[in-house]
Protein backbone atom coordinates (compact mmCIF):
# COMPACT_ATOMS: atom_id res chain seq x y z
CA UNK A 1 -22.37 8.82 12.07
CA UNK A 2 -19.32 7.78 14.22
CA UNK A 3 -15.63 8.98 12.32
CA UNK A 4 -12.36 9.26 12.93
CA UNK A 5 -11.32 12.78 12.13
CA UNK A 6 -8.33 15.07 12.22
CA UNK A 7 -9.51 18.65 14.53
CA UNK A 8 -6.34 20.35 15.12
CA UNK A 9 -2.85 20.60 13.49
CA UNK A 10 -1.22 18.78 16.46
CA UNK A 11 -0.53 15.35 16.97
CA UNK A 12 -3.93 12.74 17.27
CA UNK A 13 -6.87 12.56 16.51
CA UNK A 14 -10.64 12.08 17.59
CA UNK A 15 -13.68 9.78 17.72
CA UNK A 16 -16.48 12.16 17.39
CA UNK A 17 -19.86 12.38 15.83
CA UNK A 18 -20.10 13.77 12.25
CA UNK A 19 -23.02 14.40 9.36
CA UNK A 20 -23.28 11.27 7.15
CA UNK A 21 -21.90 12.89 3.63
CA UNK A 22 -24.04 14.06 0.95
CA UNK A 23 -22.84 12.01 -2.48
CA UNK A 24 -22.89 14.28 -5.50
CA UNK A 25 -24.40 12.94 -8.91
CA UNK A 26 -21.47 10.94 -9.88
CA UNK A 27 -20.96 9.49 -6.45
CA UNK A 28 -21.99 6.35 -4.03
CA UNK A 29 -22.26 6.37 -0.23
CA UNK A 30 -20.73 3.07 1.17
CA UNK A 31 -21.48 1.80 4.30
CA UNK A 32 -17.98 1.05 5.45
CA UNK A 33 -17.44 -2.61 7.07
CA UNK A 34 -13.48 -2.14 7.39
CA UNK A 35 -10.84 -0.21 7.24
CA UNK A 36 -6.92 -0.68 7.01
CA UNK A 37 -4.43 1.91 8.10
CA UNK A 38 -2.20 3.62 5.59
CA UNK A 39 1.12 4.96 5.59
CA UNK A 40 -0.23 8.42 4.96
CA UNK A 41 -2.57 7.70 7.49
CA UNK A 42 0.01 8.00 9.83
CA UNK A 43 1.86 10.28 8.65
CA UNK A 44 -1.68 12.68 9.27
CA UNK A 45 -2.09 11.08 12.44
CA UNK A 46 1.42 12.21 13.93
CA UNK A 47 1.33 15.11 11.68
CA UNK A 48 4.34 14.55 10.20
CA UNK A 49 5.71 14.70 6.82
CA UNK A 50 4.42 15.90 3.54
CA UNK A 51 1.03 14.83 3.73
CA UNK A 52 0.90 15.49 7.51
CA UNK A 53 -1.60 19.11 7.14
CA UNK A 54 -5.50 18.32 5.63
CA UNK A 55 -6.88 20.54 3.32
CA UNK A 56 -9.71 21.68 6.39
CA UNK A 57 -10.32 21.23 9.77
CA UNK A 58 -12.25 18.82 11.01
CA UNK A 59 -11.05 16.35 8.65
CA UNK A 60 -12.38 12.27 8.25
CA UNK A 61 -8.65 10.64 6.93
CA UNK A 62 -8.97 6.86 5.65
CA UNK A 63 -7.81 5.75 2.26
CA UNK A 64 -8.61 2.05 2.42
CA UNK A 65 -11.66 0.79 3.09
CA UNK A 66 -14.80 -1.41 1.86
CA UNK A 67 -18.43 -2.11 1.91
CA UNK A 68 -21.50 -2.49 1.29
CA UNK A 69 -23.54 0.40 -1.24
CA UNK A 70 -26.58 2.12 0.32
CA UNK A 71 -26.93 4.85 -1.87
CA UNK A 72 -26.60 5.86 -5.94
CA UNK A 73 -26.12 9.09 -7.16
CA UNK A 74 -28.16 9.17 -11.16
CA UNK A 75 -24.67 9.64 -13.29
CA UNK A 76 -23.39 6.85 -11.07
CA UNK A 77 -23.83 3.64 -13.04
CA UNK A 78 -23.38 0.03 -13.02
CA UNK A 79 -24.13 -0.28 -9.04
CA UNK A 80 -27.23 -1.75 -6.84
CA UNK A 81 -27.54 -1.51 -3.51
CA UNK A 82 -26.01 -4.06 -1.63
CA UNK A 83 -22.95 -4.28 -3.83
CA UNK A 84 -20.29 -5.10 -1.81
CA UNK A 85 -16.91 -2.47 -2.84
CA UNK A 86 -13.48 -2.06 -2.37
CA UNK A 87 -11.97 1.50 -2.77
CA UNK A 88 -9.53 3.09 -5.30
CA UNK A 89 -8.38 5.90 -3.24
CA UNK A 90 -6.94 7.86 -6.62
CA UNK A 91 -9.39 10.23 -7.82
CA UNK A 92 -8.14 10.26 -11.50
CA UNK A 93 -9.79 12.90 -13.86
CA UNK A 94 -9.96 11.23 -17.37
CA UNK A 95 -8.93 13.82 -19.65
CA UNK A 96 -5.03 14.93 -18.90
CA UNK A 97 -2.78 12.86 -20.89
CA UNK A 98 -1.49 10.23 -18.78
CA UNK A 99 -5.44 9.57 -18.32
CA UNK A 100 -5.80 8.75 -21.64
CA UNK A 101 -2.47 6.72 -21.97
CA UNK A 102 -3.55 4.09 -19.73
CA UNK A 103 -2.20 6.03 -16.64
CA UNK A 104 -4.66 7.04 -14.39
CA UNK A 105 -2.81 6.25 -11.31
CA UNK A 106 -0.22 9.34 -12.13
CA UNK A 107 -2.81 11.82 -13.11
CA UNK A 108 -2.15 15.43 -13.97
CA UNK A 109 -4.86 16.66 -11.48
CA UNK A 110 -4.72 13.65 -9.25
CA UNK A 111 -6.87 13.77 -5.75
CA UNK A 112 -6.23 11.35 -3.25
CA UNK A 113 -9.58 10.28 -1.14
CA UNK A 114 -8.24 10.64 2.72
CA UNK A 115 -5.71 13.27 2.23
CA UNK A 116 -7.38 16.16 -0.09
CA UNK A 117 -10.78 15.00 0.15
CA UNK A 118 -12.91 12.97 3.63
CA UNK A 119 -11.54 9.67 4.00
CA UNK A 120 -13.13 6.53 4.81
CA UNK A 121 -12.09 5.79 8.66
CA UNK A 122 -16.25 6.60 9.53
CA UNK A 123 -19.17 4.48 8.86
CA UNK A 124 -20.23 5.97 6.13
CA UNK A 125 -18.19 7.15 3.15
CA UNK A 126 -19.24 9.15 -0.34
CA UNK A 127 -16.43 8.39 -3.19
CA UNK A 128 -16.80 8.59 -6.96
CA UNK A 129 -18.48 5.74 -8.44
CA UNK A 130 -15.28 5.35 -11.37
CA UNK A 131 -12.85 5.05 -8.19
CA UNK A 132 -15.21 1.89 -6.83
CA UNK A 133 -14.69 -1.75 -7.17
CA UNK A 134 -17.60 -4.22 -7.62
CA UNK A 135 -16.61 -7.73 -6.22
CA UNK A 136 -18.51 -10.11 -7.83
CA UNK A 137 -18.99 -12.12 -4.25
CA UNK A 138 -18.50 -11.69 -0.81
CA UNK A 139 -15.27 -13.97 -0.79
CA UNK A 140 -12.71 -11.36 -0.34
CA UNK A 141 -15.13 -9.71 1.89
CA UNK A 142 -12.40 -10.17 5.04
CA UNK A 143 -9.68 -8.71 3.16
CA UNK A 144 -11.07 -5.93 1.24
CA UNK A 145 -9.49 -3.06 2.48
CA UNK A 146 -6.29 -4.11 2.12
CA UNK A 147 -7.02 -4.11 -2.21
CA UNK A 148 -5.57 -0.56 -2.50
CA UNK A 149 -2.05 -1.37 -0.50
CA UNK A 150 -1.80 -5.25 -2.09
CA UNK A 151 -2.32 -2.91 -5.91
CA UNK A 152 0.32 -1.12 -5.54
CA UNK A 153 2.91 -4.45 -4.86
CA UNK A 154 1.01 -6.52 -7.22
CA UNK A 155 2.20 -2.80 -9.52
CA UNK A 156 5.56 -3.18 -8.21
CA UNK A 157 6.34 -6.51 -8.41
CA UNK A 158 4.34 -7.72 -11.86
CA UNK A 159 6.06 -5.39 -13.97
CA UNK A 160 8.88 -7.85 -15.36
CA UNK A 161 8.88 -11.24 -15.55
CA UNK A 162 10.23 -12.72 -12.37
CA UNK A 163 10.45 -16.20 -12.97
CA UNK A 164 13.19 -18.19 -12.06
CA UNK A 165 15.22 -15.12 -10.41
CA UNK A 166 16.41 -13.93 -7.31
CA UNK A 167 14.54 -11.14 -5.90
CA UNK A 168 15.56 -8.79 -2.66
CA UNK A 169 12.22 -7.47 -0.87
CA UNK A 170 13.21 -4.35 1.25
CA UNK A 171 11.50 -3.64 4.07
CA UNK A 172 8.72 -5.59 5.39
CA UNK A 173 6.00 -3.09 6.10
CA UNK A 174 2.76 -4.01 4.93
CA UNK A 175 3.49 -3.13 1.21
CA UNK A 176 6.99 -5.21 1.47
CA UNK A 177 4.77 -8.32 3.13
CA UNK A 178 2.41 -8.38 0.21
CA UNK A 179 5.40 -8.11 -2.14
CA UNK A 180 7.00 -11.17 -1.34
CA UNK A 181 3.93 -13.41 -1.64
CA UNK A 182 3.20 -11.79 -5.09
CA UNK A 183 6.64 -12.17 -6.25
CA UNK A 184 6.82 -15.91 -5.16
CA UNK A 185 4.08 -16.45 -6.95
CA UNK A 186 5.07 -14.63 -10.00
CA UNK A 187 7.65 -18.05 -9.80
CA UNK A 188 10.60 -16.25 -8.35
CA UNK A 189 13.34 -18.30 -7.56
CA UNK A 190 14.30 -17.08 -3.93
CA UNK A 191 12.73 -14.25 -2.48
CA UNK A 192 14.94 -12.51 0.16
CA UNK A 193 13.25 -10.12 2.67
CA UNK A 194 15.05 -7.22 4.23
CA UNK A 195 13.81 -5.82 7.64
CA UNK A 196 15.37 -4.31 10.69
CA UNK A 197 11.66 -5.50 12.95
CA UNK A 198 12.56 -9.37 13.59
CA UNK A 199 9.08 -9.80 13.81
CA UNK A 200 8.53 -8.35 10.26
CA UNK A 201 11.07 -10.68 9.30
CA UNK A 202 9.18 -13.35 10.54
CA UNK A 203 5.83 -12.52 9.13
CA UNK A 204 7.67 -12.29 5.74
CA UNK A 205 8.86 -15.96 5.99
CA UNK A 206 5.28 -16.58 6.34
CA UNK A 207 4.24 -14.66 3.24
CA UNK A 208 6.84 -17.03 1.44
CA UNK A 209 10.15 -15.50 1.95
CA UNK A 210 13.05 -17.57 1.45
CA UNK A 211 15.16 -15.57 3.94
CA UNK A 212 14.54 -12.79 6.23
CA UNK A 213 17.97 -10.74 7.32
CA UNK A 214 18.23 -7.62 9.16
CA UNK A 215 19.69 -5.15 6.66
CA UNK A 216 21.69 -2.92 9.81
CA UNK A 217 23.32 -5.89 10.43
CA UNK A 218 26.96 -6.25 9.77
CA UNK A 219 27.55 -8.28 6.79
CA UNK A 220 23.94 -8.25 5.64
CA UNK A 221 25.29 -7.58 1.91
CA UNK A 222 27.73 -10.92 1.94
CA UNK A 223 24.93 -12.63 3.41
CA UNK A 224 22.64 -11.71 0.19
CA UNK A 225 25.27 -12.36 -2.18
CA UNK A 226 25.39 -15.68 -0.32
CA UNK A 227 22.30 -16.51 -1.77
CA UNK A 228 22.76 -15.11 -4.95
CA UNK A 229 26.34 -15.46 -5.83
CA UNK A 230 25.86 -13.05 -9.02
CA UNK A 231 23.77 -10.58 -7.33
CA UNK A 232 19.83 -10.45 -7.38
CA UNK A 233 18.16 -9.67 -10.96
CA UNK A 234 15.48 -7.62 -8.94
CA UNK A 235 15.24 -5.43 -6.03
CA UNK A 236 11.79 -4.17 -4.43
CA UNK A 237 12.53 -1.06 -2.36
CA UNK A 238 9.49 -0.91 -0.45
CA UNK A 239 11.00 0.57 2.90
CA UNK A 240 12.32 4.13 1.72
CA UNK A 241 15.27 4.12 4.22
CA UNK A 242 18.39 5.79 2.62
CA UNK A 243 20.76 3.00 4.04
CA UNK A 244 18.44 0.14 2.52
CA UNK A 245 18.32 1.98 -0.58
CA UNK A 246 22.24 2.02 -1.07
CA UNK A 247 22.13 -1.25 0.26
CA UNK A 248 19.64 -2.62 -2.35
CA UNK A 249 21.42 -0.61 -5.28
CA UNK A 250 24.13 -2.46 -3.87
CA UNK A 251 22.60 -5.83 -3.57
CA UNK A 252 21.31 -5.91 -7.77
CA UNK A 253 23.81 -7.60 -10.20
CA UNK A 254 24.54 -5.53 -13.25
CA UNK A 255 21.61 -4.79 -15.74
CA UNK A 256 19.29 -5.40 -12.66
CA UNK A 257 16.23 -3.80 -12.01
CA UNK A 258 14.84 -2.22 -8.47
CA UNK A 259 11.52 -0.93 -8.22
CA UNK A 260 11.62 2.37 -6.16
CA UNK A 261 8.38 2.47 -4.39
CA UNK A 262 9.41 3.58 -0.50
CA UNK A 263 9.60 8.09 -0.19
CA UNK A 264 12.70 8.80 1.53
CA UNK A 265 12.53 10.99 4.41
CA UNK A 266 16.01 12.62 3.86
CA UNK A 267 18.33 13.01 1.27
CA UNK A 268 20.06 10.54 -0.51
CA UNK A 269 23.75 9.77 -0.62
CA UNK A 270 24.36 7.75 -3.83
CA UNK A 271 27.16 7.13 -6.13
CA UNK A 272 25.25 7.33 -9.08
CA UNK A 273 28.23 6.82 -11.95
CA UNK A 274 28.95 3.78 -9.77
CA UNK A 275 26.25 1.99 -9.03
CA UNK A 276 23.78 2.73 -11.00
CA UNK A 277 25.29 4.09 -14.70
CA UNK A 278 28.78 2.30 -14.41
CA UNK A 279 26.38 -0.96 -14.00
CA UNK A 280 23.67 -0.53 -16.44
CA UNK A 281 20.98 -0.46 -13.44
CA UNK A 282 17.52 -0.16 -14.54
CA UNK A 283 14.71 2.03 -11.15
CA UNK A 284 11.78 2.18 -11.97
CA UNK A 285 9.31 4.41 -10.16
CA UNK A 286 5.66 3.15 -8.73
CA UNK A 287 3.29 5.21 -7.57
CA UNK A 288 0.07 3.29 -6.45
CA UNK A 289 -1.63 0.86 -8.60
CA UNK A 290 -2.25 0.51 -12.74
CA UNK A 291 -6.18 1.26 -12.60
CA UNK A 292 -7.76 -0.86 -12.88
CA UNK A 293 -5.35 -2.91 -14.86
CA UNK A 294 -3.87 -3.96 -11.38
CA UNK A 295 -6.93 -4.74 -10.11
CA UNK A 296 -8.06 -7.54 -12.30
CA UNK A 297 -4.84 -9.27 -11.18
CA UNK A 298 -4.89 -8.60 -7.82
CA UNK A 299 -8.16 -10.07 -7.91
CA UNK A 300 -7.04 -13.41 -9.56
CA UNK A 301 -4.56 -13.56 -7.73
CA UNK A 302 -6.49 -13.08 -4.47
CA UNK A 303 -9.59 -15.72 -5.37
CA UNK A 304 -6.72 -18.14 -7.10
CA UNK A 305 -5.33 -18.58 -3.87
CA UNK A 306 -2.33 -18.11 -5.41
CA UNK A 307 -1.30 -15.87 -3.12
CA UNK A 308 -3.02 -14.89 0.37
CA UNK A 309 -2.32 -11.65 2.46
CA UNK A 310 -4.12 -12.97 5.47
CA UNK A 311 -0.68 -13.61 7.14
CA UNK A 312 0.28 -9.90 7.07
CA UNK A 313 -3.10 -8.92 9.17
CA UNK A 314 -1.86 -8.71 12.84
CA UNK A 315 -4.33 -6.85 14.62
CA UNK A 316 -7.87 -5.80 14.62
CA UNK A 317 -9.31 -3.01 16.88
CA UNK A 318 -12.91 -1.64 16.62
CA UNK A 319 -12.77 2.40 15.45
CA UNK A 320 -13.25 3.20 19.29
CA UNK A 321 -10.02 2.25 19.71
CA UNK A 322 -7.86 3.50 17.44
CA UNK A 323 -5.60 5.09 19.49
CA UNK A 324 -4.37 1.28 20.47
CA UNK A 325 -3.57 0.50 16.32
CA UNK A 326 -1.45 3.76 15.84
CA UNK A 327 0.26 3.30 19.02
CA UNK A 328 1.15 -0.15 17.79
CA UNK A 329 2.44 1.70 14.35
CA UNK A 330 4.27 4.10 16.04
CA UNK A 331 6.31 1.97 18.44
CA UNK A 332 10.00 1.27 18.08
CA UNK A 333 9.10 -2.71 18.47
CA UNK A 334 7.34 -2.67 15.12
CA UNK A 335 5.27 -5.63 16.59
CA UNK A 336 2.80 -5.35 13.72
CA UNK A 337 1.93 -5.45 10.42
CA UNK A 338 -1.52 -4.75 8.43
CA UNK A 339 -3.40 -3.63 11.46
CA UNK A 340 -7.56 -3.33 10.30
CA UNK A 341 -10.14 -1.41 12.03
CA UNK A 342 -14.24 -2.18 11.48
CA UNK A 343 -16.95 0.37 12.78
């Protein structure tokens, strides 16, 4: 098989050919029919950051991705070939504690398909059968790789009520995009998107956005409370940039919530007693999605029509070319937003 894989520790990667994977007992090979590029994708791709170094060398990178089942291992249940699958890219184990509490997507011993084991940016991909989804029609078929990113905001977003209140979306990277059509549909009252990329800014209007400002603008904070006199009652800090995060702690009225789900890549400079004690703040931490508790959601959400990602998709390149997609990632411009890639 064709795969985009990871052969040195320097920047890149490479289009090469590659064994098909053996599954083990517990495992299904997919035939993959798309892919989406991850943040962590990138990261590997420049080799940058914390996740920048694979376990081995060559390495197949990838964390979402769908398609169709050719092959069952015998402890692998409840799949035919032909099933048509979307990927949870958390390899939980099922025993540790937060396992058993309903937490699978923080897991003691947690393994992350693309990063510590082969990804799914190839045309064939073996994953545990308990970290597969089984759609129950080809409807979402277009958009299927994008159910691991779209988790984690319907995770960020659905975890209060939202109804009727103002809500700050900050930065308007994929995750950000989805965030604003979920929380719009949750019934927010105005949804107010945050993004230096004034493209961004525009697809975010388009996901439902009420307003789209440039948070390194002067006055960006007046202009919020503009909106929302008293402050907004939520914040989703999707972009992980240390001004945006003062700026969003800044944004919340007291007793707020924000929902930290963007890694900083420095050090931050806040004044905790101040804005976060002195005013009864409430951050909560998401990593990834509720499994599969977000899932079923996502998935009603998704087939409801209630809300539809398709506006975030930007760009789709054949895996030949996948130099073109992270170049487009990895400009200044940020003239993109959920870029897919098919075999």
């Amino acid at each position: 098989m064709k795969a985009i894989m990871k052969t040195t520790k320097s920047r890149g990667a490479s289009y090469r050919d590659c064994d098909v994977p053996e599954i083990g007992r517990d495992e299904i090979l997919i035939r993959v029919t798309a892919a989406s590029i991850s943040p962590g994708d990138l990261a590997l791709y420049n080799s940058s950051g914390a996740e920048a170094v694979p376990p081995r060398l060559p390495f197949v990178f990838g964390r979402e991705f769908c398609g169709e089942v050719v092959e069952i291992g015998p402890q692998a249940k409840g799949f035919d070939k032909g099933d048509f699958v979307s990927v949870e890219s958390h390899i939980f184990c099922g025993v540790c504690a937060q396992c058993r509490n309903d937490q699978r997507h923080i897991c003691r011993d947690l393994k992350v398909i693309g990063r510590d084991v082969q990804g799914g940016l190839s045309e064939y991909a073996a994953v545990p059968a308990r970290c597969a989804w089984k759609h129950t029609d080809d409807s979402l078929k277009d958009i299927g790789s994008l159910m691991g990113p779209f988790g984690c905001a319907v995770h960020a977003v659905l975890s209060e009520d939202l109804v009727g209140r103002n809500v700050v979306v900050s930065g308007c990277a994929p995750h950000g995009l989805f965030a604003a059509g979920i929380a719009k549909a949750a019934g927010a009252k105005r949804v107010i998107a945050l993004d230096p990329s004034a493209f961004r800014r525009s697809l975010a209007l388009k996901m439902g956005a009420s307003a789209a400002l440039d948070p390194s603008a002067p006055g960006c904070l007046q202009k919020i409370r503009k909106y929302c006199p008293d402050g907004a009652d939520a914040v989703m800090e999707m972009s992980g940039s240390a001004g945006s995060i003062g700026l969003s702690l800044k944004a919340l009225r007291p007793g707020g919530r924000m929902v930290a789900f963007g890694l900083p890549a420095e050090d931050l400079n806040l004044d905790y007693a101040g804005d976060i004690v002195g005013r009864g703040l409430r951050i909560e931490g998401v990593a990834g999605r509720e499994i599969f508790r977000s899932w079923y959601k996502m998935e009603s959400l998704l087939k409801s029509g209630a809300v539809d990602p398709r506006p975030a998709i930007t760009h789709r390149f054949q895996f030949k070319d996948f130099t073109k997609a992270f170049d487009l990632m990895n400009s200044k411009e940020k003239r993109c937003g959920k870029i897919i890639l098919t075999p």
